[in-house]
Protein backbone atom coordinates (compact mmCIF):
# COMPACT_ATOMS: atom_id res chain seq x y z
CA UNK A 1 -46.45 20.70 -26.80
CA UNK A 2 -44.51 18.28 -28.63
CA UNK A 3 -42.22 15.20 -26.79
CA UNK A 4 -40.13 17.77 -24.41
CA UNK A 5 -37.54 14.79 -23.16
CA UNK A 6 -34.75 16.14 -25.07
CA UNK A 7 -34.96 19.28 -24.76
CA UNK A 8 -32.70 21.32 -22.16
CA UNK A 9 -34.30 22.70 -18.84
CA UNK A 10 -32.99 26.23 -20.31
CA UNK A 11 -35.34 25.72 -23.72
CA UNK A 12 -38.35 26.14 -21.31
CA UNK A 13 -37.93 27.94 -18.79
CA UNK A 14 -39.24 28.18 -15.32
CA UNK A 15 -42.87 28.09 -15.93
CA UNK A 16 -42.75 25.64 -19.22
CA UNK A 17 -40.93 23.33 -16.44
CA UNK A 18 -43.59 23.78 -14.43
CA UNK A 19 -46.34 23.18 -16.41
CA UNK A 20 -45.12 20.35 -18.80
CA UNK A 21 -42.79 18.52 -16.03
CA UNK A 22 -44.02 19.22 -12.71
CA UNK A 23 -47.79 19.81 -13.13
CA UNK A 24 -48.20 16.40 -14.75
CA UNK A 25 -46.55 14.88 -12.15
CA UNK A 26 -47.67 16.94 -8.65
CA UNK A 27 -50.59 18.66 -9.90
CA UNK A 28 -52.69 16.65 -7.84
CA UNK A 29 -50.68 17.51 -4.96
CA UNK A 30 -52.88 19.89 -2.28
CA UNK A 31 -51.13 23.47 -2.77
CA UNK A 32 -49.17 22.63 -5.67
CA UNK A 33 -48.13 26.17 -6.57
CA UNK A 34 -48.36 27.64 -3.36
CA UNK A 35 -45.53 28.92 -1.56
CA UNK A 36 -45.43 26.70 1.26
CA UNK A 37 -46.46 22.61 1.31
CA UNK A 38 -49.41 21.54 3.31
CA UNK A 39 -48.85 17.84 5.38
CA UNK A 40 -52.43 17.52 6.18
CA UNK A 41 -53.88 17.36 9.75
CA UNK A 42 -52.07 15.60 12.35
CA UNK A 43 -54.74 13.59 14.12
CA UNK A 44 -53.20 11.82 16.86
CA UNK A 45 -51.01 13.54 19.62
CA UNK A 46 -47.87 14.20 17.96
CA UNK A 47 -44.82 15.66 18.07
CA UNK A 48 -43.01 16.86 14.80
CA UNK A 49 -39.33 16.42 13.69
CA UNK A 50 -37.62 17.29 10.99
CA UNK A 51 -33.98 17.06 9.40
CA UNK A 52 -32.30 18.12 6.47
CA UNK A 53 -29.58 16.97 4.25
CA UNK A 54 -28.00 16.91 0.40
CA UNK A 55 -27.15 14.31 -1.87
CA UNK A 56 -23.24 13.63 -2.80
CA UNK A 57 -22.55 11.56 -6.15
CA UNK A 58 -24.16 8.08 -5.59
CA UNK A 59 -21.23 5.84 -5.94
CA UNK A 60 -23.46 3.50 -8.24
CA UNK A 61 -22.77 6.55 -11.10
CA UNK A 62 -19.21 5.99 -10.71
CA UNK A 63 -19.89 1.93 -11.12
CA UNK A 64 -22.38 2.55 -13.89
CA UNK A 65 -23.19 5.59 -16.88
CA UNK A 66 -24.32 8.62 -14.58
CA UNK A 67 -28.01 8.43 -14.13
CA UNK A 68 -30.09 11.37 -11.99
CA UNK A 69 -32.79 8.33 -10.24
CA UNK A 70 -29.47 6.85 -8.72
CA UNK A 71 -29.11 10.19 -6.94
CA UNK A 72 -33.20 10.99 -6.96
CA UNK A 73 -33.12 7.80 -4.79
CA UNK A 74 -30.31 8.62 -2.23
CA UNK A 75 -31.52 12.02 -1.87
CA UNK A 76 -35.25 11.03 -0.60
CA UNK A 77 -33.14 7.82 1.46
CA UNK A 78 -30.96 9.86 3.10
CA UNK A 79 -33.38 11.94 4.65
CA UNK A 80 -36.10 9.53 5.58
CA UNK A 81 -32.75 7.51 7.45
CA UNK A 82 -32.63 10.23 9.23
CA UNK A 83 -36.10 10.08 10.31
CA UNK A 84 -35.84 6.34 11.32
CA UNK A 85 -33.15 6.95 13.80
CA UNK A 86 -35.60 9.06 15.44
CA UNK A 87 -38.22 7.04 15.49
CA UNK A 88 -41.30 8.86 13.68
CA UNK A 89 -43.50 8.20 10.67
CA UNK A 90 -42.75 10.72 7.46
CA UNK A 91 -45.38 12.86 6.73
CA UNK A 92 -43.74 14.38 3.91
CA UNK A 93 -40.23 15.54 1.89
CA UNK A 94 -39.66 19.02 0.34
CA UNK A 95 -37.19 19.16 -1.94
CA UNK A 96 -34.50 21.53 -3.51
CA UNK A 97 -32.59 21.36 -6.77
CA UNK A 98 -30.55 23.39 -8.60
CA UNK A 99 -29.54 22.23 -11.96
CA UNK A 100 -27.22 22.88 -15.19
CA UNK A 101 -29.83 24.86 -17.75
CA UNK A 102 -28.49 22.20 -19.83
CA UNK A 103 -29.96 19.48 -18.13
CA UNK A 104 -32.87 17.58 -20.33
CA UNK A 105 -36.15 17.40 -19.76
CA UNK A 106 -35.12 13.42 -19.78
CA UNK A 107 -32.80 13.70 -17.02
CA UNK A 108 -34.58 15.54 -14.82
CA UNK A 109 -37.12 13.34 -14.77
CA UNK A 110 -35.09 10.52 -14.31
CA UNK A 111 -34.07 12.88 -11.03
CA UNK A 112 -37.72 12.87 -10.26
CA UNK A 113 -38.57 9.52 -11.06
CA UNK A 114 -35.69 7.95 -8.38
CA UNK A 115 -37.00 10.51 -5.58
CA UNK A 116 -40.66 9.60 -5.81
CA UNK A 117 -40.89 5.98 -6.44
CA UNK A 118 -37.82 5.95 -2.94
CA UNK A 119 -40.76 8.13 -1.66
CA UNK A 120 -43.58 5.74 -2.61
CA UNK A 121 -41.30 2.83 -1.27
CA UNK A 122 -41.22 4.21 2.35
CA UNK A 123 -44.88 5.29 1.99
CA UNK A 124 -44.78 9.12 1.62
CA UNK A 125 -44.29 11.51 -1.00
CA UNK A 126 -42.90 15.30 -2.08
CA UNK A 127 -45.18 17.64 -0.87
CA UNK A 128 -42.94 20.39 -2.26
CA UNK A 129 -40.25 22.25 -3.23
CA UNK A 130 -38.03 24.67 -5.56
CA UNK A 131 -35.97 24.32 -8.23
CA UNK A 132 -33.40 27.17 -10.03
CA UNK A 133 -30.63 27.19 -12.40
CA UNK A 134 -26.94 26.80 -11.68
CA UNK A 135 -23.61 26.12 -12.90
CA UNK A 136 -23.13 23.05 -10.32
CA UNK A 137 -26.00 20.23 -9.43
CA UNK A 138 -26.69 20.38 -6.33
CA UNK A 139 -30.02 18.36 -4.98
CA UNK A 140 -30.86 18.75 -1.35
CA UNK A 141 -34.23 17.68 0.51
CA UNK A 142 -35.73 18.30 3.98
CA UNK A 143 -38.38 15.45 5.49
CA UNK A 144 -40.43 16.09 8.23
CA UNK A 145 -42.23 13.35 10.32
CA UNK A 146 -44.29 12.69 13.53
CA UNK A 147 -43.40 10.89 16.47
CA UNK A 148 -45.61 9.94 19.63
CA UNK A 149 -45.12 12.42 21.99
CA UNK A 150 -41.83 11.38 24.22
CA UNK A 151 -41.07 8.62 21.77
CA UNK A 152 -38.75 10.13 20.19
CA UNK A 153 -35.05 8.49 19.76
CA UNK A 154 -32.05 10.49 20.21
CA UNK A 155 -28.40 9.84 20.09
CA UNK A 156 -28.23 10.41 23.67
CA UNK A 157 -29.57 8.26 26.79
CA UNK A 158 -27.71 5.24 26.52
CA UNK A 159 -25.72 4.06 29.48
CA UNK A 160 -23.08 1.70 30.08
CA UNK A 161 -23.68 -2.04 30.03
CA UNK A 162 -26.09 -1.20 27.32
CA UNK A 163 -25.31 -3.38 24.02
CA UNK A 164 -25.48 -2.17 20.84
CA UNK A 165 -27.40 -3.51 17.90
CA UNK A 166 -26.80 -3.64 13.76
CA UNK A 167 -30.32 -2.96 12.48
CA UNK A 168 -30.27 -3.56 8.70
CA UNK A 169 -27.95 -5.45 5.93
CA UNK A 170 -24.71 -4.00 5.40
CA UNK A 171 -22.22 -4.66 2.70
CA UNK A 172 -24.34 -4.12 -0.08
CA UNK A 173 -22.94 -0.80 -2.04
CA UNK A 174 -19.58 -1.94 -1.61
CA UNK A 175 -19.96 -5.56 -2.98
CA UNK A 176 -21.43 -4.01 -5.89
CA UNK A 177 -18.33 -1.79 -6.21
CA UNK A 178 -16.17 -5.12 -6.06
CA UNK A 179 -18.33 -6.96 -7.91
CA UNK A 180 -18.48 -3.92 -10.96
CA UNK A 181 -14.70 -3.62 -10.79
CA UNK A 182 -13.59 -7.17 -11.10
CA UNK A 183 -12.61 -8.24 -7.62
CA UNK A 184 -15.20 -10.64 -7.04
CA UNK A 185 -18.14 -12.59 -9.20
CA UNK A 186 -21.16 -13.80 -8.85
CA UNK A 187 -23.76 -15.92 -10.91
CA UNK A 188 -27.04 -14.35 -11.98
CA UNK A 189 -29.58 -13.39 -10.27
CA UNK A 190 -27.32 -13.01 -7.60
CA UNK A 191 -25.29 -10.18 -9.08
CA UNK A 192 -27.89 -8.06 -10.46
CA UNK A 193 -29.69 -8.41 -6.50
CA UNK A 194 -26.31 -6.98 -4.91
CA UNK A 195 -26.38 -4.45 -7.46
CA UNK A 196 -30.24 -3.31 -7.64
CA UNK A 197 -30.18 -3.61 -3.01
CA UNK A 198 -26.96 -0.80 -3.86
CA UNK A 199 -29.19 1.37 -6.32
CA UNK A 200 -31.63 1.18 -4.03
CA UNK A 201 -31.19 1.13 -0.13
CA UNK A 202 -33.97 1.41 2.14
CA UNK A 203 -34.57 3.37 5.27
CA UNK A 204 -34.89 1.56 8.29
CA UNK A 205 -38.66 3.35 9.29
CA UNK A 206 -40.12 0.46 10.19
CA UNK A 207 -37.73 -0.31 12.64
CA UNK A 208 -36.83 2.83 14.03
CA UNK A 209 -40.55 2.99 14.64
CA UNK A 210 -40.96 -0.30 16.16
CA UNK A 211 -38.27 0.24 18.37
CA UNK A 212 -39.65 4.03 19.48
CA UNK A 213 -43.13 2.58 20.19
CA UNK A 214 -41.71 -0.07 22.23
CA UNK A 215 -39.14 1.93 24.65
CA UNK A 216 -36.66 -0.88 23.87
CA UNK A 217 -34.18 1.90 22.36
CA UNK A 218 -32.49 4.01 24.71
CA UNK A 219 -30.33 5.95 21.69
CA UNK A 220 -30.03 5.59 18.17
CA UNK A 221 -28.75 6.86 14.71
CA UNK A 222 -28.10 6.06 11.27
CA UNK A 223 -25.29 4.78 9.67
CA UNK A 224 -24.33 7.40 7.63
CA UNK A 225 -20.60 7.81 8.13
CA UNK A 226 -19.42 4.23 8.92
CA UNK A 227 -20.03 1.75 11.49
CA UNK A 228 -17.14 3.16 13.34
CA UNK A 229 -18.44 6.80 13.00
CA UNK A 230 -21.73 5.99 14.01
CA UNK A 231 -20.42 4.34 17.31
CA UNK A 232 -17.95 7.04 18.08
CA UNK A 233 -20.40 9.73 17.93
CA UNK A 234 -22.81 7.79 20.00
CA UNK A 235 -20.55 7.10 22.46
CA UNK A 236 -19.40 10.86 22.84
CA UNK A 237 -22.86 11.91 22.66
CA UNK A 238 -23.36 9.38 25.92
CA UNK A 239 -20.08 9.77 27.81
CA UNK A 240 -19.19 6.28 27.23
CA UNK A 241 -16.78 4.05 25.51
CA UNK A 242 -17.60 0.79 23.39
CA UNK A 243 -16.45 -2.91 22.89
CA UNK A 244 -17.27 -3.96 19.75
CA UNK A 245 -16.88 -7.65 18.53
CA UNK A 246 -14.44 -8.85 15.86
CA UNK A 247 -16.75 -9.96 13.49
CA UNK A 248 -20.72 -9.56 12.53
CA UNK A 249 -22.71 -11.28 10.13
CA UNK A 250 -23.31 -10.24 6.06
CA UNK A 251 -26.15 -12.12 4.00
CA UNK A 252 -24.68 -14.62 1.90
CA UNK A 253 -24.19 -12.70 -1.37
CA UNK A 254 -21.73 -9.76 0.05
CA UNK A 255 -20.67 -12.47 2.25
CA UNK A 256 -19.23 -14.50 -0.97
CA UNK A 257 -18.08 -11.26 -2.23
CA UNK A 258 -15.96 -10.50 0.75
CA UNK A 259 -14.21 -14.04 0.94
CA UNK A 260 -13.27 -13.81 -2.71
CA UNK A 261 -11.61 -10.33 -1.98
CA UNK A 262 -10.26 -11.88 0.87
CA UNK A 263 -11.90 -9.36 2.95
CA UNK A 264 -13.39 -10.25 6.66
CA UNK A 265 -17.00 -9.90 6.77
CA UNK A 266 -16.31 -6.68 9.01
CA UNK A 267 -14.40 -5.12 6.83
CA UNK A 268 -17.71 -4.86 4.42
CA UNK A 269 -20.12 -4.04 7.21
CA UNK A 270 -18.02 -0.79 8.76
CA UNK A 271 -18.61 0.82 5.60
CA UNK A 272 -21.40 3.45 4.66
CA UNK A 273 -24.22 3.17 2.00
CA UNK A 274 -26.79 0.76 3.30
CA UNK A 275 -28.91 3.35 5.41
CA UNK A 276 -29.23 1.03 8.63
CA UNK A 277 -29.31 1.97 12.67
CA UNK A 278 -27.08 1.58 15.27
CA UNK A 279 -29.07 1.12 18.34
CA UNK A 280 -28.58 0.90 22.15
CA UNK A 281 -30.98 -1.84 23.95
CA UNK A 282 -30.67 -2.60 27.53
CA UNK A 283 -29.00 -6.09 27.94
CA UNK A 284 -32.04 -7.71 29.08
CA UNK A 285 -34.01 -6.11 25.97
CA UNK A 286 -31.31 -7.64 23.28
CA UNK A 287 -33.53 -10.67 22.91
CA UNK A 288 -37.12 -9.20 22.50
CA UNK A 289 -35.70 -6.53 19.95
CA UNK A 290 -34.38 -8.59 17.75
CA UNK A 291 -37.21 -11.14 17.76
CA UNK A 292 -39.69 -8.26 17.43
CA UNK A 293 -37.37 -6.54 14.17
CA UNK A 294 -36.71 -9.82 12.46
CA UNK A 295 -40.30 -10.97 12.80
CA UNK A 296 -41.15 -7.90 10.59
CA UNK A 297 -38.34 -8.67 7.85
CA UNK A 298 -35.30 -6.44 9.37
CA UNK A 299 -32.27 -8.20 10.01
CA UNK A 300 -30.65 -7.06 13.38
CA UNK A 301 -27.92 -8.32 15.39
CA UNK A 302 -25.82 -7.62 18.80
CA UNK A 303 -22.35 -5.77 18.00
CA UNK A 304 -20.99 -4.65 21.11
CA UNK A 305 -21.37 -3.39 24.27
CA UNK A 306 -21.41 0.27 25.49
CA UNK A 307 -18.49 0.81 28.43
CA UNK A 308 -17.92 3.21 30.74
CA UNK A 309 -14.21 4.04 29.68
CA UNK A 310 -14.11 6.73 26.60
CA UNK A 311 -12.27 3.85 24.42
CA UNK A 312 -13.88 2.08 21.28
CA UNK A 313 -11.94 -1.10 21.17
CA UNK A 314 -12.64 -3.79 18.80
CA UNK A 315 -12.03 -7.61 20.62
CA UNK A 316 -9.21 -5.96 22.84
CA UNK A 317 -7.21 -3.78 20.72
CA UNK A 318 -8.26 -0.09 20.02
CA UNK A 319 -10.46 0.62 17.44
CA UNK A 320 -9.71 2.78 14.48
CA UNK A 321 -12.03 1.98 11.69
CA UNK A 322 -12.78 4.14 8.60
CA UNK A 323 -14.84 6.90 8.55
CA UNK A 324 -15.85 9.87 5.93
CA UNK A 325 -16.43 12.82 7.48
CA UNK A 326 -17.02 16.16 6.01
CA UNK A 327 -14.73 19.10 5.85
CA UNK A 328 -11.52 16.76 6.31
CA UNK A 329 -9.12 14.48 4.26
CA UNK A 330 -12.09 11.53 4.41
CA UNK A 331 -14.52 13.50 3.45
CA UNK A 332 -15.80 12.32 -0.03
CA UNK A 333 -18.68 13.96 -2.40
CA UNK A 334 -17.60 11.47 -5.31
CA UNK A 335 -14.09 11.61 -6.93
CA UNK A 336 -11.76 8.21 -8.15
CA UNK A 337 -13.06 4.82 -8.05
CA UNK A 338 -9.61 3.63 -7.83
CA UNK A 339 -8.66 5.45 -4.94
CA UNK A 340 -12.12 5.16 -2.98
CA UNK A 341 -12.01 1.28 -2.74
CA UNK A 342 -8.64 1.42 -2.14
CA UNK A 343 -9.20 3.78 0.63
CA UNK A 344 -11.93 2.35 2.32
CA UNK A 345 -11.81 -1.11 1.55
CA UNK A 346 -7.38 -1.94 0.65
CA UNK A 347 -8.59 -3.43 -2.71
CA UNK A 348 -7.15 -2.26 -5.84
CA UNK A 349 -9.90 -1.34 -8.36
């Protein structure tokens, strides 16, 4: 068959899809075609988990021309973050789409593109999946990984006195907003780094592994709602209140970008988009686990400190930070640039 990139998903159908689009690409893929995915023997004593969860409209397609890898890329991220928090090693994703018929063969392999090389990145791959025709995109994936039996994290089993830890970069996605919309600059290659770490956040696996296999984590999840969020659901999950410190640290480049906006650096790192972990350590253990992340590359540092009151306080006035949630006025699945920053950030775009 001729060059099939133009051509609309509804010009070939189900099984022309399959054989020109996803044969090439999975065919070499043990039970491609089957009904169910096969992850291969499990060696070692393990225990399984599993999560799933859909992909909204990156932000970076609001930035930037729409482009499926953008949202190829969040999709496989959001669900191997996921899998950090807990601790375990992905064995594999299976994935879900429902597209436009109108969708080209270009586009959808763009889609494809952005969730296997995110795959590749964290060192797994789509074992499966299903895809069907609908008015509305919608792209949702499960992962499942492995954990050493009893390893596994949960939000749950901190205790007061505990301190809480920042495992990843934040600021990233929304100093690319600023940067795309005016608000701040920055000279080359500095720009186009903010702006490729936004496209393109990572999972914190490694971590959430390291800190599994070493018992130093006593609860954890991802920061997929908002620093705030993230602590607040910890802390009800525990019983427990929080003290969290004024400021934190940003690298240098959303660090720049938040003094030109006038911005603290906190106001940057309570947002969402950068995929890392909010962990609780024992006190004694803050030292060891952040030596032991930021000896393998992850930047980590000390937040706060879990209390035994039900308040989240930030220095010592109550803490009310932003947060998306679903279902409610915050919730957001794309919609105006002009409005989002302003609304999570209090910078016109």
């Amino acid at each position: 068959m001729s060059d099939t990139t133009e051509k609309c998903l509804g010009d070939l159908g189900e099984r022309g899809i399959q054989e020109h689009v996803l044969r090439p690409r999975y065919g070499g893929t043990e039970g491609f075609g089957d009904d169910s995915a096969l992850l291969g023997a499990v060696n070692a004593p393990s225990e399984l988990v599993a999560t799933t969860d859909s992909c909204p409209t990156p932000l970076v397609n609001l930035l930037r021309e729409p482009d499926l890898y953008h949202a190829g890329w969040l999709l496989a991220t959001i669900n191997l973050s996921d899998l950090a928090a807990a601790g375990a090693e992905p064995l594999g994703l299976v994935v879900n789409y429902t597209l436009p018929k109108s969708t080209t063969v270009g586009a959808f392999e763009r889609l494809l593109d952005g969730v296997d090389d995110c795959c590749a990145a964290h060192d797994t791959k789509v074992v499966g999946g299903d895809i069907r025709d609908g008015a509305v995109t919608q792209l949702t994936a499960t992962a499942i990984g492995r954990c050493v039996p009893g390893s596994r994290l949960r939000r749950s089993g901190a205790v007061a006195g505990d301190r809480l830890l920042l495992v990843g970069s934040p600021g990233y996605l929304w100093a690319a907003a600023l940067l795309e919309t005016g608000q701040a600059t920055l000279p080359e290659p500095g720009r186009s780094d903010v702006w490729e770490r936004a496209c393109r956040p990572m999972a914190q696996l490694k971590a959430g592994r390291l800190l599994a296999a070493s018992g130093l984590a006593r609860a954890a999840m991802d920061v997929s709602d908002g620093l705030f969020a993230t602590v607040r659901t910890l802390c009800e999950a525990n019983g427990l209140g929080a003290s969290v410190a004024e400021e934190c640290t940003l690298d240098e480049r959303p660090a720049s970008v938040a003094r030109q906006c006038g911005l603290t650096p906190f106001a940057l790192a309570q947002t969402w988009g950068d995929w890392g972990l909010v962990v609780a350590v024992r006190a004694e253990d803050v030292e060891v686990a952040t030596k032991t992340l930021r000896e393998e590359g992850v930047a980590t540092q000390e937040i706060g400190t879990l209390t035994s009151g039900g308040e989240l306080t930030r220095g010592t006035t109550p803490w009310q930070g932003i947060a998306q949630e679903r279902f409610s006025a915050s919730s957001w699945h794309g919609g105006e640039l002009s409005t989002l920053i302003t609304d999570v950030l209090g910078v016109p775009a």
